[in-house]
C-alpha atoms as a PDB file:
ATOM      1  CA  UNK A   1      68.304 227.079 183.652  1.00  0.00           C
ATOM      2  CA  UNK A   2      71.443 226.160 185.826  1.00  0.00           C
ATOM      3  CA  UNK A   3      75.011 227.677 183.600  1.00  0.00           C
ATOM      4  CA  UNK A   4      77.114 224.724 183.717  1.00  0.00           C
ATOM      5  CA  UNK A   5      80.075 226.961 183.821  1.00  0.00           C
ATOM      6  CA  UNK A   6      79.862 229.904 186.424  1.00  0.00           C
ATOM      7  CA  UNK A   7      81.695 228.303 189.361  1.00  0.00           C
ATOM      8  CA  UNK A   8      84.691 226.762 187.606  1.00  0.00           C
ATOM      9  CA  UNK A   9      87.314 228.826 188.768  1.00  0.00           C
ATOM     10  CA  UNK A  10      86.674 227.987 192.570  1.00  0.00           C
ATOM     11  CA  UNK A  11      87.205 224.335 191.347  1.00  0.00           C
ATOM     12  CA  UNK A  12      90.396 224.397 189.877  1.00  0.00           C
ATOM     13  CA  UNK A  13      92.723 222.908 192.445  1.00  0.00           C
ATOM     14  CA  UNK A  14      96.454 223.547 191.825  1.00  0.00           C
ATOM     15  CA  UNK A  15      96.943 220.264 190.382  1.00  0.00           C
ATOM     16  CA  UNK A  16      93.933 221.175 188.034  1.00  0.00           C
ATOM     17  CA  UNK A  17      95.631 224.302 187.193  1.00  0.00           C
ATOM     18  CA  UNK A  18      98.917 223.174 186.547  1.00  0.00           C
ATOM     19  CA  UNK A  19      97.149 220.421 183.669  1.00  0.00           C
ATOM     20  CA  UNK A  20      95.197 223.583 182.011  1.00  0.00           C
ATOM     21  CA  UNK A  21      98.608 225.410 181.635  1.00  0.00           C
ATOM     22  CA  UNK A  22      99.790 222.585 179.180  1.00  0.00           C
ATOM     23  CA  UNK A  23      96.531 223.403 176.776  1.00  0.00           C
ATOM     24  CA  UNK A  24      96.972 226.412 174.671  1.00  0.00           C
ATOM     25  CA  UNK A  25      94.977 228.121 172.037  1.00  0.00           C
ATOM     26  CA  UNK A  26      96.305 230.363 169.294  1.00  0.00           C
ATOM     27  CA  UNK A  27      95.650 231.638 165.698  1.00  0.00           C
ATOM     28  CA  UNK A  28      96.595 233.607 162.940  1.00  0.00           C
ATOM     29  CA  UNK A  29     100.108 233.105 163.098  1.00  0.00           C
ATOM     30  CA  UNK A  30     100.777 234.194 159.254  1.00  0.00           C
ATOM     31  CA  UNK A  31     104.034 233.011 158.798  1.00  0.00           C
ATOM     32  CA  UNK A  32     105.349 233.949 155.205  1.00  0.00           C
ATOM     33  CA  UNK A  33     103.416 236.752 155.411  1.00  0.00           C
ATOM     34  CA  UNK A  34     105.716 239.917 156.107  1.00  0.00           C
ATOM     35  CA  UNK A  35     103.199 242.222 155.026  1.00  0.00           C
ATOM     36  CA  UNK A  36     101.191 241.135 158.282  1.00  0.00           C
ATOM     37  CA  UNK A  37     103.788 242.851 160.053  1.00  0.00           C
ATOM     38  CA  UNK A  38     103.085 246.641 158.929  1.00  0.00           C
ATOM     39  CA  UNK A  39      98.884 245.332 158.689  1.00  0.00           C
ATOM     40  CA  UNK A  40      98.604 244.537 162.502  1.00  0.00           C
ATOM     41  CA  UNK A  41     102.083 246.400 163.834  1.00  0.00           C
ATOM     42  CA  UNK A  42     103.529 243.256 165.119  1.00  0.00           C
ATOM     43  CA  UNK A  43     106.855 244.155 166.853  1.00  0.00           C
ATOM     44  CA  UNK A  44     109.491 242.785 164.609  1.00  0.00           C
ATOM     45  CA  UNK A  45     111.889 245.075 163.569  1.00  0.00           C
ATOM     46  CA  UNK A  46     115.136 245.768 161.092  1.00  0.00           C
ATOM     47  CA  UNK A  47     118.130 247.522 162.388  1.00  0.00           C
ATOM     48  CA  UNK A  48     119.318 250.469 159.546  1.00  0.00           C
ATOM     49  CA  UNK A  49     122.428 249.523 160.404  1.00  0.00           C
ATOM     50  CA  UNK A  50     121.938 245.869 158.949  1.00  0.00           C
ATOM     51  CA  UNK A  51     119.372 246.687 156.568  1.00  0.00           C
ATOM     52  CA  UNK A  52     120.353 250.486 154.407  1.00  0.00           C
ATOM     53  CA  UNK A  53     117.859 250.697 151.516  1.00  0.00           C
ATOM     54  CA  UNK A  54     113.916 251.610 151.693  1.00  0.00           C
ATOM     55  CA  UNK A  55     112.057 249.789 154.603  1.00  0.00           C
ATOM     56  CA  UNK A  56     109.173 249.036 152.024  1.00  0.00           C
ATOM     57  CA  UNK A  57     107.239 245.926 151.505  1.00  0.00           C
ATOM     58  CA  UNK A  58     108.362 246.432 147.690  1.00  0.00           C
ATOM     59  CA  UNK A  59     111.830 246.306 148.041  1.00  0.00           C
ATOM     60  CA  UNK A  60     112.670 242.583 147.271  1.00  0.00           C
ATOM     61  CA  UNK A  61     115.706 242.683 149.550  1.00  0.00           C
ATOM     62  CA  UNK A  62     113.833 244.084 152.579  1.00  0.00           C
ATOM     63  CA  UNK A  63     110.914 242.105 152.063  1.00  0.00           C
ATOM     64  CA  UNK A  64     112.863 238.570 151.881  1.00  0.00           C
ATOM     65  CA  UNK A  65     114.781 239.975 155.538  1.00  0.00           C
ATOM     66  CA  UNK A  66     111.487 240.849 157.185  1.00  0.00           C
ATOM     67  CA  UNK A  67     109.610 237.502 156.228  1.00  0.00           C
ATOM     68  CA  UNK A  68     112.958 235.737 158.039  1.00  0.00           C
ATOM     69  CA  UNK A  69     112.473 237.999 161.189  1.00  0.00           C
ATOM     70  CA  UNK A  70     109.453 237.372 161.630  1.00  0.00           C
ATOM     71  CA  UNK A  71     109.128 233.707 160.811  1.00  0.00           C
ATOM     72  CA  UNK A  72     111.877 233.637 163.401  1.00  0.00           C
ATOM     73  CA  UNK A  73     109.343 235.926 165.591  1.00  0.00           C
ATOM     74  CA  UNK A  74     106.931 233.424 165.704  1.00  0.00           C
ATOM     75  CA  UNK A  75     108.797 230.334 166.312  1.00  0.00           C
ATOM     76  CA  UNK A  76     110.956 231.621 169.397  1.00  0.00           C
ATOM     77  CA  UNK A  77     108.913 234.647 170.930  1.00  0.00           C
ATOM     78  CA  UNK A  78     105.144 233.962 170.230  1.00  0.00           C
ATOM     79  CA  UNK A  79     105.107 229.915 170.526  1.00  0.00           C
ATOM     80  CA  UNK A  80     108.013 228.172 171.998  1.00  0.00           C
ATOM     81  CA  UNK A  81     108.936 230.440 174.540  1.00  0.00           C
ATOM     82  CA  UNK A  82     105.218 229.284 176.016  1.00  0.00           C
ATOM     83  CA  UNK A  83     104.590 225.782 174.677  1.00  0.00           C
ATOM     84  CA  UNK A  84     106.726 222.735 175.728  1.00  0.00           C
ATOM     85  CA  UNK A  85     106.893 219.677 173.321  1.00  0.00           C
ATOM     86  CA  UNK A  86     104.368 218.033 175.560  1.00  0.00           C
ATOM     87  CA  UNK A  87     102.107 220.572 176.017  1.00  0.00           C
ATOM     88  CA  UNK A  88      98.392 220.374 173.147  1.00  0.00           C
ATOM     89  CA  UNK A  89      98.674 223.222 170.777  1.00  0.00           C
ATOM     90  CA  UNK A  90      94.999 224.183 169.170  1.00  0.00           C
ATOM     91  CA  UNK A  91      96.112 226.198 166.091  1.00  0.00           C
ATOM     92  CA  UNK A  92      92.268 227.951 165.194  1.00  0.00           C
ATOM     93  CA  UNK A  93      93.824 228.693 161.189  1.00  0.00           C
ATOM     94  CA  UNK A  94      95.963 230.632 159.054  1.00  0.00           C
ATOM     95  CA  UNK A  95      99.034 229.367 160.012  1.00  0.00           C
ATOM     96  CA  UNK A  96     101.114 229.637 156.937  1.00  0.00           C
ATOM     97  CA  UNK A  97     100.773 231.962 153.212  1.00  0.00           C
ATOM     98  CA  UNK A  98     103.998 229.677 152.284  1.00  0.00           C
ATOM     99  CA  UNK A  99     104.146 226.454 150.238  1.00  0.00           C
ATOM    100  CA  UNK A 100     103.382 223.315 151.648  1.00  0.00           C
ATOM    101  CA  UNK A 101     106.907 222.687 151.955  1.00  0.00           C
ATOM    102  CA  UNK A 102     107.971 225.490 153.705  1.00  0.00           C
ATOM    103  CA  UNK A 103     104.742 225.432 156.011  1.00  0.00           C
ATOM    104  CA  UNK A 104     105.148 221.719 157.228  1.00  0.00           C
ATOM    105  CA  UNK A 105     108.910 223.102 157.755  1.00  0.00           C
ATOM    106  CA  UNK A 106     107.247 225.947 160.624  1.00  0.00           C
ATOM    107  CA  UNK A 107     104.851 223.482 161.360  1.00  0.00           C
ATOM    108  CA  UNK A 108     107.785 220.824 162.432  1.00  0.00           C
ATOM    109  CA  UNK A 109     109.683 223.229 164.616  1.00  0.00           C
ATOM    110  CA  UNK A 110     106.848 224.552 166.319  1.00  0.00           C
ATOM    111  CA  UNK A 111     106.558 222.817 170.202  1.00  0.00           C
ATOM    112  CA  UNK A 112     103.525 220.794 171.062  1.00  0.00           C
ATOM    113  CA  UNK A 113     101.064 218.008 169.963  1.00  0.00           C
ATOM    114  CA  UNK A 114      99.659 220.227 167.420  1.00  0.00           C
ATOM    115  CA  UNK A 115      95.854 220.076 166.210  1.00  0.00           C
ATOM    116  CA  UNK A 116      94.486 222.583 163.567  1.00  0.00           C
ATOM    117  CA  UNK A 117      90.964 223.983 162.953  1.00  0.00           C
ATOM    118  CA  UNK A 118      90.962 225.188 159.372  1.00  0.00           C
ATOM    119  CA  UNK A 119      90.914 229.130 158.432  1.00  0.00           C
ATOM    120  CA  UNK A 120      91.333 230.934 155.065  1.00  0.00           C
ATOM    121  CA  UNK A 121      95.098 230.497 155.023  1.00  0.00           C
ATOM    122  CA  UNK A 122      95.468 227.032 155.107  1.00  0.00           C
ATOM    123  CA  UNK A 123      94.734 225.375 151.716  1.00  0.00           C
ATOM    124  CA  UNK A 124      98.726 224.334 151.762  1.00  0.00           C
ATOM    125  CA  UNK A 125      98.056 222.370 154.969  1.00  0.00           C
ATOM    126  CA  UNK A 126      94.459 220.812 154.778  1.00  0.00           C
ATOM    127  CA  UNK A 127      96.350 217.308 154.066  1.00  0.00           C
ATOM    128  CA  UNK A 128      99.227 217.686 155.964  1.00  0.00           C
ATOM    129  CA  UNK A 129     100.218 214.999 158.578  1.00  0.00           C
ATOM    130  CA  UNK A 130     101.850 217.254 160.851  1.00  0.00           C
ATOM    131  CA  UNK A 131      98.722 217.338 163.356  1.00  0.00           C
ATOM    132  CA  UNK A 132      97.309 215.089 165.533  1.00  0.00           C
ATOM    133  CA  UNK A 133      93.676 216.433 164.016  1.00  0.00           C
ATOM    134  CA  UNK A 134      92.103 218.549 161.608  1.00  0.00           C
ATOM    135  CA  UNK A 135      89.162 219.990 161.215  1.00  0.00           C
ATOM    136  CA  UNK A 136      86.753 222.848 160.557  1.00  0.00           C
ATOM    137  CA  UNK A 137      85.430 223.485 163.660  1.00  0.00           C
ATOM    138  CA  UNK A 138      85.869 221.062 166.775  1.00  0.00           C
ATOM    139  CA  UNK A 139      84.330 220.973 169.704  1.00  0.00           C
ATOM    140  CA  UNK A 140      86.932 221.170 173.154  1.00  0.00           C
ATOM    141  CA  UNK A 141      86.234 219.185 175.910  1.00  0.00           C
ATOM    142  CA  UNK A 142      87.886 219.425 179.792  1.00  0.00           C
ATOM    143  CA  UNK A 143      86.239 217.772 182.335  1.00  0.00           C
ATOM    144  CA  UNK A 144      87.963 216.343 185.805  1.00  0.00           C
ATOM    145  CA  UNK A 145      85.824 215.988 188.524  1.00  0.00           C
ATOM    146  CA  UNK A 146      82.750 218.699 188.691  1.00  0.00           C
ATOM    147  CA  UNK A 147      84.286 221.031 185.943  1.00  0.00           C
ATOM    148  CA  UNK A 148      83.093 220.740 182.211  1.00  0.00           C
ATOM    149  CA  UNK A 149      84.271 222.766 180.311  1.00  0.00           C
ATOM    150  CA  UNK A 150      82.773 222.647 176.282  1.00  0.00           C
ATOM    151  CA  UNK A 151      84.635 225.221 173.765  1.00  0.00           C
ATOM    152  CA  UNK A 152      83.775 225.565 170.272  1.00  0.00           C
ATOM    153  CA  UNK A 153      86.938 225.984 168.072  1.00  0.00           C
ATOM    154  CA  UNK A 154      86.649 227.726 164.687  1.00  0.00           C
ATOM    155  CA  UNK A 155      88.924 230.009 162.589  1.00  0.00           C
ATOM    156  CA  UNK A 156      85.578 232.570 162.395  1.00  0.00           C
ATOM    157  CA  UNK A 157      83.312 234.529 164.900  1.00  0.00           C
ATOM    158  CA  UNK A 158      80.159 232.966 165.608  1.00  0.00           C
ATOM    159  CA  UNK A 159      76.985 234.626 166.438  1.00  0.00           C
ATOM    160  CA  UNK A 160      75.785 230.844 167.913  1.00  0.00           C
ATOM    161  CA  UNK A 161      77.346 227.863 168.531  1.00  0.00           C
ATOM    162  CA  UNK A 162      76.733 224.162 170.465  1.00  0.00           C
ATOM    163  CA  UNK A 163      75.505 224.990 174.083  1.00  0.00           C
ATOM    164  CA  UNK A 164      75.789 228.390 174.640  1.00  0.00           C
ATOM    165  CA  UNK A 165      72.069 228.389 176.110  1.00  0.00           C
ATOM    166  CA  UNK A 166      74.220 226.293 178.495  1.00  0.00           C
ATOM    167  CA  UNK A 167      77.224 228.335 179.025  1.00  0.00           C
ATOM    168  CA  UNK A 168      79.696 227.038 176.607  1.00  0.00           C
ATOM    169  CA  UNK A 169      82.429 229.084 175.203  1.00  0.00           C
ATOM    170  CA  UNK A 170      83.971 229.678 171.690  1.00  0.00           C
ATOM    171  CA  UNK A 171      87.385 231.015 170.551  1.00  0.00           C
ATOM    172  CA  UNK A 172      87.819 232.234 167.527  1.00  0.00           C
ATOM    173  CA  UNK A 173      90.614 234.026 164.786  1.00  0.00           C
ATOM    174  CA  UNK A 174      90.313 235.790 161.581  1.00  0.00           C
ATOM    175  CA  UNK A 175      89.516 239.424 163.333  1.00  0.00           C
ATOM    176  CA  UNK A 176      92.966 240.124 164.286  1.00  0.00           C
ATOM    177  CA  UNK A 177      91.411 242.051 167.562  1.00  0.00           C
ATOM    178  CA  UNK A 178      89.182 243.828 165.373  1.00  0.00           C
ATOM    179  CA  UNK A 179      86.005 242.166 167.261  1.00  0.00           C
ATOM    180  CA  UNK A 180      85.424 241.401 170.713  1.00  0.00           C
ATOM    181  CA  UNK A 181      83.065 238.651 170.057  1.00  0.00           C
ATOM    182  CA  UNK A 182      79.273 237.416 171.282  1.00  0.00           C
ATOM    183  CA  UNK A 183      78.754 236.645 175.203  1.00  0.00           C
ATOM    184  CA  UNK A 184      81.167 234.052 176.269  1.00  0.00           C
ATOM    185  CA  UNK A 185      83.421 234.038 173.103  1.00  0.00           C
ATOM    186  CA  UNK A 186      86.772 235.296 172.789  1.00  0.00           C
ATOM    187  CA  UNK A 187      89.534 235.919 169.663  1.00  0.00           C
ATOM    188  CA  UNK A 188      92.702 233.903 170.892  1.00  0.00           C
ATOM    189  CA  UNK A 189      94.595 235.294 167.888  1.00  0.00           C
ATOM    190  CA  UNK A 190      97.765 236.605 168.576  1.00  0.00           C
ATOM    191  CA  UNK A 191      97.836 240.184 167.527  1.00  0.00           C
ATOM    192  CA  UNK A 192      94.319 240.051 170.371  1.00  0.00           C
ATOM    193  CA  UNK A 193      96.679 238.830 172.907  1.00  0.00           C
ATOM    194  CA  UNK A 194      99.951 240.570 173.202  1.00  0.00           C
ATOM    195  CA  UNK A 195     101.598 238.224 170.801  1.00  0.00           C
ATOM    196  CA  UNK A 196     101.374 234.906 172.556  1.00  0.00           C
ATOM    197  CA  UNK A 197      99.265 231.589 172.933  1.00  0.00           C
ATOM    198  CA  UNK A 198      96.974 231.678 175.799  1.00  0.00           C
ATOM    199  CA  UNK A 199      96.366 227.989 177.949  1.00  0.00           C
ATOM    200  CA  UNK A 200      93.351 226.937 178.926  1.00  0.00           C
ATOM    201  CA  UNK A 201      93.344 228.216 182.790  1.00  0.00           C
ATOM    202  CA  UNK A 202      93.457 231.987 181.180  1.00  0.00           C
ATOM    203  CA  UNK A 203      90.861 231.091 178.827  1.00  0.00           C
ATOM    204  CA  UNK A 204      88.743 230.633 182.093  1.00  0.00           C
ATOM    205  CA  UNK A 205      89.999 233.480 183.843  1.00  0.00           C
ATOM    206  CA  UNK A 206      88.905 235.132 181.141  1.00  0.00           C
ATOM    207  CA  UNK A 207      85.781 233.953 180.462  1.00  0.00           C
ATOM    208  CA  UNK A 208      84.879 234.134 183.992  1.00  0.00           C
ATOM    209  CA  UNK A 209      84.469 237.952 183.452  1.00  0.00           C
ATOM    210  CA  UNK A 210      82.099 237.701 180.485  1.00  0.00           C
ATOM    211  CA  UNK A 211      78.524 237.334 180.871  1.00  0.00           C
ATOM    212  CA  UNK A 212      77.044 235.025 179.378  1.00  0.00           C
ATOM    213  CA  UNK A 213      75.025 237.156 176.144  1.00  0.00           C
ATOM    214  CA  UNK A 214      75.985 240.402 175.714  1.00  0.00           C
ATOM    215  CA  UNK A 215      74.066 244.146 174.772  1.00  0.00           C
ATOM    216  CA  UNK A 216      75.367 243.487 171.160  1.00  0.00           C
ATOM    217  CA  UNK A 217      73.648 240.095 170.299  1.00  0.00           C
ATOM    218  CA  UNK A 218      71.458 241.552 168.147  1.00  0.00           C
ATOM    219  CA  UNK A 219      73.805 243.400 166.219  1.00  0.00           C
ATOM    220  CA  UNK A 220      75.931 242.421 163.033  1.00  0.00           C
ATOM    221  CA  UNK A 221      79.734 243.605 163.290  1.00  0.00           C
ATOM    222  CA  UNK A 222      81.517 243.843 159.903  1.00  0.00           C
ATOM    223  CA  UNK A 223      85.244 243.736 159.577  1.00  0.00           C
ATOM    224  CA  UNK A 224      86.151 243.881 155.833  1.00  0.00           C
ATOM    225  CA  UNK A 225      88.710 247.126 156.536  1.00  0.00           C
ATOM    226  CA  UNK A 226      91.386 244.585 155.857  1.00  0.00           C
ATOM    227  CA  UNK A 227      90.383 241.295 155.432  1.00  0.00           C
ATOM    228  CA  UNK A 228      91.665 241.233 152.135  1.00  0.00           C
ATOM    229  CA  UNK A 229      95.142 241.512 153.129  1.00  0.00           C
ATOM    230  CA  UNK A 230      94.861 239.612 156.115  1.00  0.00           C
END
């Protein structure tokens, strides 16, 4: 059966490539969530100098200054310094543990034309008008000339999704890099990538190196260690 998908980095001309760089994927953001700070060891950090008393979760004071940081985190280093206002933004869930009203606030200063697949985290934001689209799971589609690309979006790790006997792809959140996913799927949260969004020519780059099922099909991989928290 031909894979629909092997070849596609030989056919990305430049002008190709410079369209995929404006399509980027991300998840798990967590904003209003400082405790996801210490949970996945995201680098934001409190000088003693500023901040004197207990560096604990539980201390109001520090708490309230570490949720700012790394709200701030998120909006400056992890999205907009890689995302221009033009560029499509695929947010794959959990976005926000604020209120509505403070979410759509992140939401709004966030760069992009924003769509988001659903996760676990996003009650607050399931009727928000902030996004071009949402949905559960959605199905990606690139195609310019003889690529065709099909990616299967959804806040959770799939075991099988539409076309994979074919040689589609599917990203995925949740994990926090605590999976490495099935054959030609991939977790495009941030604390799996080095803190940032990645577009859609790294997604191929990427996926260029996976084979298409993997030695660990078969197998079931829990991750409850901290799903609770996160």
């Amino acid at each position: 059966m031909k894979n629909i998908q092997t070849d596609i980095l030989d056919k990305i001309t430049p002008e190709i490539q410079k369209e995929m760089e404006k399509i980027w994927f991300t998840a798990d953001l967590h904003h209003g969530h400082p405790k996801i700070v210490e949970i996945c060891n995201r680098p934001v950090y409190i000088d003693k100098k500023e901040f004197k008393g207990p560096s604990l979760i539980s201390n109001l004071e520090y708490k309230d200054l570490l949720n700012y940081r790394h709200n701030e985190w998120l909006i400056k280093d992890v999205i907009n310094k890689y995302v221009n206002n033009k560029d499509q933004l695929y947010i794959l869930g959990d976005i926000s543990m604020a209120k509505r009203t403070e979410a759509e606030k992140f939401v709004d200063r966030l760069n992009g034309n924003k769509f988001l697949i659903l996760g676990n985290h996003d009650k607050n934001l399931k009727n928000s008008t902030r996004f071009s689209q949402i949905t559960q799971i959605k199905n990606f589609n690139f195609s310019r000339y003889d690529i065709n690309i099909h990616i299967v979006l959804c806040h959770y790790p799939m075991t099988s999704w539409e076309r994979r006997i074919h040689g589609s792809w599917h990203l995925f959140g949740h994990v926090h890099g605590r999976n490495k996913g099935l054959g030609r799927s991939y977790d495009i949260g941030i604390d799996n990538n080095m803190w940032k969004p990645l577009n859609l020519y790294e997604i191929c780059q990427i996926m260029f190196e996976k084979p298409q099922y993997t030695e660990w099909d078969d197998q079931i991989t829990t991750f409850s260690d901290y799903e609770e928290d996160i």
